[in-house]
Protein backbone atom coordinates (compact mmCIF):
# COMPACT_ATOMS: atom_id res chain seq x y z
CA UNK A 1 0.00 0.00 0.00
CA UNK A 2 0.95 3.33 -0.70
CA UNK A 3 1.80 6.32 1.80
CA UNK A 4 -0.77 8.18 0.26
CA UNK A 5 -3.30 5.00 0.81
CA UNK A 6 -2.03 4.55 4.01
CA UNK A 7 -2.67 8.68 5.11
CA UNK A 8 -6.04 7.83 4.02
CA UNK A 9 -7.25 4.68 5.69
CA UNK A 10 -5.69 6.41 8.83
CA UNK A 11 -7.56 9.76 8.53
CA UNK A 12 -11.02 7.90 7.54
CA UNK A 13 -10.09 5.56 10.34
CA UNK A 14 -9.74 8.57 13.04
CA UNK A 15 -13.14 10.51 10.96
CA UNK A 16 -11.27 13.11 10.30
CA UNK A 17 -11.85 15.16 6.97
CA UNK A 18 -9.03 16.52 5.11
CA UNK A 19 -9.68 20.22 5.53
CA UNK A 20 -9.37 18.95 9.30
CA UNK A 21 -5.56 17.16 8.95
CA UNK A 22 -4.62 19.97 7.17
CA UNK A 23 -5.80 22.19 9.13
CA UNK A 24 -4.15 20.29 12.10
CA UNK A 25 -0.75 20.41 10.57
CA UNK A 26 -0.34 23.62 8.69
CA UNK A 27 -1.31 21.95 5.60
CA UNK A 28 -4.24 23.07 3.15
CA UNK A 29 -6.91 20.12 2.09
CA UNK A 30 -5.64 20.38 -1.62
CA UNK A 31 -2.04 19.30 -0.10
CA UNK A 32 -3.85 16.13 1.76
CA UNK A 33 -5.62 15.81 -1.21
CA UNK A 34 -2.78 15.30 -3.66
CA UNK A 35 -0.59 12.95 -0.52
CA UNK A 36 -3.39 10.92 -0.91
CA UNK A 37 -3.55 10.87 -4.45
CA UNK A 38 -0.09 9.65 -4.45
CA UNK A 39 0.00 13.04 -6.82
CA UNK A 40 3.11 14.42 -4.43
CA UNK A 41 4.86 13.53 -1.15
CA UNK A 42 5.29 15.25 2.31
CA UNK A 43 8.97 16.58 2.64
CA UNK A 44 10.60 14.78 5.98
CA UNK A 45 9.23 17.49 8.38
CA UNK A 46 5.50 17.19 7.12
CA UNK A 47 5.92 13.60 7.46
CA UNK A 48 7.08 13.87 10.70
CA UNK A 49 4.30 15.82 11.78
CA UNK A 50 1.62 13.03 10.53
CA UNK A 51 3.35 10.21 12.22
CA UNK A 52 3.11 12.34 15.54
CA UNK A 53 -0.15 13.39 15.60
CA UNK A 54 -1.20 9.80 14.28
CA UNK A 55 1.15 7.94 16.19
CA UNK A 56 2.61 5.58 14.18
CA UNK A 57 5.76 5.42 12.91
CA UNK A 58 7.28 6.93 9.37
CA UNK A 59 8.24 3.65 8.37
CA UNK A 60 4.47 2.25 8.42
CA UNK A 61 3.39 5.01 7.02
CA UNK A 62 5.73 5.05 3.41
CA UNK A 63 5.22 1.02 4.38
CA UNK A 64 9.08 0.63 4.57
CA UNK A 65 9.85 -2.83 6.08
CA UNK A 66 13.48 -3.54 6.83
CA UNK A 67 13.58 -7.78 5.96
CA UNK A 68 15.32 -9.44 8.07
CA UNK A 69 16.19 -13.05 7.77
CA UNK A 70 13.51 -14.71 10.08
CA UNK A 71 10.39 -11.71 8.70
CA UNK A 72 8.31 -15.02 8.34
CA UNK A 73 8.03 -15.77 11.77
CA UNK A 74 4.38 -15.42 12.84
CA UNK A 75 5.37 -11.89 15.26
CA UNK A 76 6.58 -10.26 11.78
CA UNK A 77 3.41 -11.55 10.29
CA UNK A 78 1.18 -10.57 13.32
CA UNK A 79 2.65 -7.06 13.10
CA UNK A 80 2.68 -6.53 9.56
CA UNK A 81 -1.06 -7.68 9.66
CA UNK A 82 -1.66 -5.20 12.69
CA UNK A 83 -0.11 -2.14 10.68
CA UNK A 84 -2.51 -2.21 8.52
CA UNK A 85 -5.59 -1.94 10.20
CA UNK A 86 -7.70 1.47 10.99
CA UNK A 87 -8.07 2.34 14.94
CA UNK A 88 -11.52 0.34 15.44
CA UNK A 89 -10.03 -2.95 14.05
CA UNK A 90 -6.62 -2.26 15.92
CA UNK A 91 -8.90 -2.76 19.57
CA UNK A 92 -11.13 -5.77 18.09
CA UNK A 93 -7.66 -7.13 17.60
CA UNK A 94 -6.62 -6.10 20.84
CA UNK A 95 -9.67 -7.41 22.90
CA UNK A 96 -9.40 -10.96 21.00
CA UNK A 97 -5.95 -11.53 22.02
CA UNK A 98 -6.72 -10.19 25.72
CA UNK A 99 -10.21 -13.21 25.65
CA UNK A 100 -7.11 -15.96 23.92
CA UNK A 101 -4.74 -15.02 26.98
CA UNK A 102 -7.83 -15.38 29.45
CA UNK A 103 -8.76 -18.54 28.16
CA UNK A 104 -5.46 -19.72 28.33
CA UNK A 105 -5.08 -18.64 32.17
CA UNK A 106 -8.27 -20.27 32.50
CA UNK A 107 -7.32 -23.60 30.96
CA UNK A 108 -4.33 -23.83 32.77
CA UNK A 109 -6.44 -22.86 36.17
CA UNK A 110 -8.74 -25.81 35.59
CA UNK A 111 -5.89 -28.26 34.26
CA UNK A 112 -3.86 -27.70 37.94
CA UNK A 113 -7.29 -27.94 39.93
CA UNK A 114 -7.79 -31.05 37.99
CA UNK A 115 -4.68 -32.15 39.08
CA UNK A 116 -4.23 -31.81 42.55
């Protein structure tokens, strides 16, 4: 995905309009406009700004992975996977792996009740 795809599916993730980002960051809505568009790219500072006030880093932004030999193990996946998804998704994710941890601690409760 591109940056300017990924500045989008962030902003429409956080509701935002584009008048409002730019507005935000000094920037006019034609600028967000054309980031988006992939029609011209943020200089370093401007990109600096939207991974602050977004909170994620540059590199998921411009989707700049450095590979490493073991990127196949299932935490690269996991995070790669977890990049990509808007704010809303992010805490579904988040409150499936908390119900997989307590059903582990749960398992493991009974298991050692079981066996004693």
């Amino acid at each position: 995905m591109s940056f300017g795809k990924n500045l989008e599916r962030i902003r429409k993730g956080k509701k935002m309009s584009q008048a409002k980002l730019g507005e935000l960051l000094g920037l006019t809505q034609q600028m967000v406009s054309s980031y988006e568009k992939d029609l011209s790219s943020p200089n370093v500072d401007v990109l600096i700004k939207i991974a602050d006030y977004f909170n994620v880093s540059i590199d998921s932004l411009v989707e700049h992975v450095v590979k490493k030999p073991d990127d196949d193990n299932s935490q690269s996946r996991f995070l790669r996977y977890y990049e990509n998804l808007n704010e809303n998704d992010r805490d579904k994710c988040i409150t499936i792996v908390q119900t997989l941890l307590e059903d582990r601690e749960m398992s493991q409760h009974r298991k050692s009740r079981k066996n004693n």
